[in-house]
Protein backbone atom coordinates (compact mmCIF):
# COMPACT_ATOMS: atom_id res chain seq x y z
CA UNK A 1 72.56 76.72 -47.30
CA UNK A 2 75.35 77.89 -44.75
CA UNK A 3 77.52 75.92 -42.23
CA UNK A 4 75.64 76.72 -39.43
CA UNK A 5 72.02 74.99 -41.55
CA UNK A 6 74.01 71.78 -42.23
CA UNK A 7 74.58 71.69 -38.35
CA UNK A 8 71.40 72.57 -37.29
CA UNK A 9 69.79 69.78 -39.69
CA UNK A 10 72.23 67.41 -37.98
CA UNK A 11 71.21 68.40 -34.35
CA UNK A 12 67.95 67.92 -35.18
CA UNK A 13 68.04 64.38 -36.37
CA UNK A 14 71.13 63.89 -33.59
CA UNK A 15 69.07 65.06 -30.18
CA UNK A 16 66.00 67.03 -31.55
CA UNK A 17 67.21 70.11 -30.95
CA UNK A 18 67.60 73.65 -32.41
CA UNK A 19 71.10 75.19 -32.62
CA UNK A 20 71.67 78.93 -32.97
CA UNK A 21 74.93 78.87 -33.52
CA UNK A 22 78.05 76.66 -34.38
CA UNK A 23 81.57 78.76 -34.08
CA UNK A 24 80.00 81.05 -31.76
CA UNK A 25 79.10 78.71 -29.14
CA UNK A 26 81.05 76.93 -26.30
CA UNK A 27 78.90 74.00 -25.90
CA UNK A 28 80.92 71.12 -25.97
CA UNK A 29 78.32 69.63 -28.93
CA UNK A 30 78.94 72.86 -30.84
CA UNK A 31 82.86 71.83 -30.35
CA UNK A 32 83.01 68.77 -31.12
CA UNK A 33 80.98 69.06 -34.67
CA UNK A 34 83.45 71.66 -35.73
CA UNK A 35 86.22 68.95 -35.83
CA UNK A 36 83.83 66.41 -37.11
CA UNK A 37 82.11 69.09 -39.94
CA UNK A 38 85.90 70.23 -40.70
CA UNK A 39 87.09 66.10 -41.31
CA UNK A 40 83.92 65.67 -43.35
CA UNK A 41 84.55 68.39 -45.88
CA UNK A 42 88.20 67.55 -46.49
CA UNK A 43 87.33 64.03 -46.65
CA UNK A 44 84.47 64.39 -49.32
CA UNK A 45 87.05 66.92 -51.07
CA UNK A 46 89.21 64.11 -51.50
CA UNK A 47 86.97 61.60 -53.06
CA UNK A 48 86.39 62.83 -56.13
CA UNK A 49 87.79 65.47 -58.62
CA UNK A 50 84.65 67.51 -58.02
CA UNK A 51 84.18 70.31 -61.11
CA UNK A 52 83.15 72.28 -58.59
CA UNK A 53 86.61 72.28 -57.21
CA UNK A 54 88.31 71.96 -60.88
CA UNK A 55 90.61 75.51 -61.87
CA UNK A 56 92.62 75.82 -64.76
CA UNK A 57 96.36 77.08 -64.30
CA UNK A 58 98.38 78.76 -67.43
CA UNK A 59 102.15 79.04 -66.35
CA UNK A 60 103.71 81.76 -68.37
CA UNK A 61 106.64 80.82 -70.20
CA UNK A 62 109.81 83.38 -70.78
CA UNK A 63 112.02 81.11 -72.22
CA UNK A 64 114.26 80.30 -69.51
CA UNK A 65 112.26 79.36 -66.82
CA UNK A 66 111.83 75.19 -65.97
CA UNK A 67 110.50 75.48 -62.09
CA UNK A 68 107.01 77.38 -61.75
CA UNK A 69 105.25 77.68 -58.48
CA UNK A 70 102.20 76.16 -57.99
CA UNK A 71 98.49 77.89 -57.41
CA UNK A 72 98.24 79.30 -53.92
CA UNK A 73 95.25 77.35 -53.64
CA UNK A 74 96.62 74.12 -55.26
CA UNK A 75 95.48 70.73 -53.61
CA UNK A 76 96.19 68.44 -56.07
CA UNK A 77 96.28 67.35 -59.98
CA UNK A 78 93.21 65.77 -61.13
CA UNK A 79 93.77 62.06 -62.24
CA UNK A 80 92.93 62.64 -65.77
CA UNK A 81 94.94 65.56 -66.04
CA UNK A 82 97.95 66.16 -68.35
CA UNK A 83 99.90 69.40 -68.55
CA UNK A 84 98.92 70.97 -72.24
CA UNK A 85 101.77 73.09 -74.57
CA UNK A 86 100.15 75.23 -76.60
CA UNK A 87 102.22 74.86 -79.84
CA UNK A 88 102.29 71.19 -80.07
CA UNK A 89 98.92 68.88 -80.09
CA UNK A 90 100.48 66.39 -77.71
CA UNK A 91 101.12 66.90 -73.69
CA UNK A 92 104.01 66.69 -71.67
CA UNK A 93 104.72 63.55 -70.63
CA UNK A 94 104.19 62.85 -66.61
CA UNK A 95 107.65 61.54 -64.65
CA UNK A 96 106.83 58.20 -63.11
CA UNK A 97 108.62 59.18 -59.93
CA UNK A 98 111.88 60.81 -58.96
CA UNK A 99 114.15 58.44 -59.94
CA UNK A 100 113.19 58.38 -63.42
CA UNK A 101 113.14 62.24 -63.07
CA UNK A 102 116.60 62.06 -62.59
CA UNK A 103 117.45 59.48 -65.52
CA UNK A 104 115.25 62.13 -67.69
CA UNK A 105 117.85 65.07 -66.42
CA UNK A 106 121.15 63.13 -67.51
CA UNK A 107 119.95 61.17 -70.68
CA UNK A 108 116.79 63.49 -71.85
CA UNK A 109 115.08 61.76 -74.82
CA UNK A 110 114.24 63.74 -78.03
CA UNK A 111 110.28 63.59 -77.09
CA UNK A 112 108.01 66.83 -77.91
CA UNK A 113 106.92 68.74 -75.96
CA UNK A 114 108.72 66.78 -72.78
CA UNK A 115 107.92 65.97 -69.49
CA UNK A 116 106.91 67.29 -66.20
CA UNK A 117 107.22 66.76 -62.53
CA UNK A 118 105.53 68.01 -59.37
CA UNK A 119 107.84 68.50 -55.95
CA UNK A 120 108.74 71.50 -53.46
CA UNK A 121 105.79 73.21 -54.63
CA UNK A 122 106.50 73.81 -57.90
CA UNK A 123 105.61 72.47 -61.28
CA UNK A 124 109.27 71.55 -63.29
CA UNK A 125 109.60 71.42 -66.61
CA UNK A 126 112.04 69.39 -68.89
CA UNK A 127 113.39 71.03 -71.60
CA UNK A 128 112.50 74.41 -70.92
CA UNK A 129 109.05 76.00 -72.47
CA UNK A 130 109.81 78.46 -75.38
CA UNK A 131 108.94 82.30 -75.03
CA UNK A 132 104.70 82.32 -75.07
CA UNK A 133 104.14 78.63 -75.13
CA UNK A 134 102.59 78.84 -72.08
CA UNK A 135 101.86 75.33 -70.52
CA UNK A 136 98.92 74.81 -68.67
CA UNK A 137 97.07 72.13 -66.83
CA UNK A 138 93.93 71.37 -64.27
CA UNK A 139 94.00 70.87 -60.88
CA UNK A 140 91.74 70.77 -57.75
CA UNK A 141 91.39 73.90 -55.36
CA UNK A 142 91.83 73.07 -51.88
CA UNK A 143 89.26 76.57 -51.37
CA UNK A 144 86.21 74.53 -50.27
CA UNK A 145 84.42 77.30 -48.92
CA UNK A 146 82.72 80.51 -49.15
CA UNK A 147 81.96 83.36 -47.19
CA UNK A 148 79.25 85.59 -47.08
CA UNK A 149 81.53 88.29 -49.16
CA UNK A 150 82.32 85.67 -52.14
CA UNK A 151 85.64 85.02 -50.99
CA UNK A 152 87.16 81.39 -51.06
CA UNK A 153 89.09 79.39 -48.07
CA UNK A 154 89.83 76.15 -47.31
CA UNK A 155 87.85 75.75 -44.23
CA UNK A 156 84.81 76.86 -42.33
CA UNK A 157 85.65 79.36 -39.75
CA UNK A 158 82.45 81.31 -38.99
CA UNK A 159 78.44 80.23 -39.03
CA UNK A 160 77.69 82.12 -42.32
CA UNK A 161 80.18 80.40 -44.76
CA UNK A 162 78.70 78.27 -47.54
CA UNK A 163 80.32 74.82 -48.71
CA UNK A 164 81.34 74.49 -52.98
CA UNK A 165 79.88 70.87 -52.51
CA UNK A 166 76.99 69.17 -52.07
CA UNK A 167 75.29 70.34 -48.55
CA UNK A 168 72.98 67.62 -47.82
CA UNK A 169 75.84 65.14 -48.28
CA UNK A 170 77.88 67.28 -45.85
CA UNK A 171 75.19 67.08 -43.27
CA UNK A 172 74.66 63.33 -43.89
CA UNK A 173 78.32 62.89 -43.15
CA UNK A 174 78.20 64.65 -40.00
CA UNK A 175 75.66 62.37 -38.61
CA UNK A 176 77.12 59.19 -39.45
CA UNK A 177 80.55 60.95 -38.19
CA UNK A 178 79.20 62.30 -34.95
CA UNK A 179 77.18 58.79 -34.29
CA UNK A 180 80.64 56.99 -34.99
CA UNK A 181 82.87 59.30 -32.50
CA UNK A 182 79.71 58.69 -29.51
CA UNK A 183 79.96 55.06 -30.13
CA UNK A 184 76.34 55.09 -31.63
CA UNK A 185 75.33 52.51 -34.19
CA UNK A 186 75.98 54.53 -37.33
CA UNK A 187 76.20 51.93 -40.42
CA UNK A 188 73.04 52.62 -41.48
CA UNK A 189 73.16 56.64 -41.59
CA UNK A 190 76.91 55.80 -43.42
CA UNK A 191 75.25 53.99 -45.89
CA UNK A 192 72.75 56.73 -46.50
CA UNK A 193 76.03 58.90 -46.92
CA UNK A 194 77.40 57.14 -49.13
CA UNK A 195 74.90 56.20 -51.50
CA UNK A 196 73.79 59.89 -51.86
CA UNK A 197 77.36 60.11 -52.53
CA UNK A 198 77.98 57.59 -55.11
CA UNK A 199 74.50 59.29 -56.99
CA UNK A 200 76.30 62.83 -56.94
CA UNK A 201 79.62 61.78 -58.39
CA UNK A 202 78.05 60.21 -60.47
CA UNK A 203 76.40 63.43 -62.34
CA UNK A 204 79.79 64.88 -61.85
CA UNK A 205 81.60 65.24 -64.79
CA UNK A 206 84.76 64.70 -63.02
CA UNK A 207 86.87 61.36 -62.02
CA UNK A 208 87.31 59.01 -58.89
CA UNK A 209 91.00 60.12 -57.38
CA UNK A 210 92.23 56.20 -57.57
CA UNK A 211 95.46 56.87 -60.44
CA UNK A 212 96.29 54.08 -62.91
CA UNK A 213 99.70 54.73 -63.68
CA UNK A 214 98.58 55.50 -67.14
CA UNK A 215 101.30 56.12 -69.88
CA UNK A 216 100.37 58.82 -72.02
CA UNK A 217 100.85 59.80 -75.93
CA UNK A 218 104.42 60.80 -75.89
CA UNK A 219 104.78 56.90 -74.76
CA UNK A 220 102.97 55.67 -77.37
CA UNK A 221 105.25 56.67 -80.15
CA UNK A 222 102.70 59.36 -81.91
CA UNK A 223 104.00 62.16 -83.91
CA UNK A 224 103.85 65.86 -82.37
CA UNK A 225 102.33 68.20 -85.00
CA UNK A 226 103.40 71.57 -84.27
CA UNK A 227 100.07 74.05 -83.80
């Protein structure tokens, strides 16, 4: 199902009427549901660490190199996620936060494999990997979409592109939206939204994007076995 049948679905149940087209047109209703079909996606991106979404990164490791640049299509880390060393059988040990970044810099702690940090764009490192350990972690693509060639983006730009996600939640989320923005009564076709929602994450095997602040392994004290 492309873009452009999501809208036409919507328009249907919105004014009973057939669209041809959605980034084609100039109607001011074709307009309009660009913005709102554009704030659904990224907002349904964001709600759950869909697998759909889910990549795998392997930084390679030469030694000397902390600070590795991040996926071009990086969004963000999924909550679960911890970065992986593939000589020991623990993980690197998330920074809380800057601060104790910088306490980890000027009084590092013997812990195996070590920790890591996210900022500027790059994944850092503390200590440095060794030659072909080759760290690697998960994270969530900000690519939501797909064109008619196969090719991924983050946004829809053109009637034939497909979403990575559910499409009958995206079109149930630009009702609601577009009732919301016209000053319509729209709790009822939200709730429809977001029970269809809750039911797919649901069968997703990945995890709600609300963090813990859980400590991990290295924390805990358990021994690092060398692989």
């Amino acid at each position: 199902m492309t873009v452009l049948d999501c809208f036409k679905q919507a328009s249907r149940r919105l004014l009973a009427q057939d669209q041809n087209s959605l980034f084609t047109g100039s109607d001011p209703f074709q307009i309009k549901m660009q913005t709102i079909i554009t704030e659904a996606a990224l907002d349904l991106a964001q709600h759950h660490d869909w697998m759909a979404l889910t990549k795998q990164c392997t930084l390679t490791s030469d030694g000397s190199t902390a600070d590795f640049p991040l996926p071009s299509d990086y969004d963000r880390m999924l909550v679960k996620s911890d970065v992986h060393s593939s000589i020991w059988s623990i993980n690197y040990q998330a920074a809380r936060d800057l601060d104790e970044w910088t306490q980890l810099q000027r009084f590092m702690p013997s812990t195996i494999p070590g920790y890591w940090i996210i900022y500027g764009g790059q994944m850092h490192l503390m200590p440095i990997p060794r030659v072909d350990e080759n760290p690697c972690f998960w994270y969530i693509s900000g690519n939501l979409v797909k064109d008619e060639n196969g090719l991924l983006k983050p946004l829809f730009t053109t009637d034939s592109d497909t979403f990575l996600l559910d499409e009958q939640l995206l079109t149930l989320a630009i009702i609601w939206r577009w009732k919301q923005a016209e000053g319509l009564d729209y709790q009822e076709d939200m709730q429809n939204y977001e029970i269809r929602l809750s039911q797919i994450a649901a069968k997703d095997h990945g995890s709600l994007p609300i963090r813990s602040g859980r400590n991990g392994v290295n924390r805990l004290g358990i021994w690092a076995i060398v692989r």
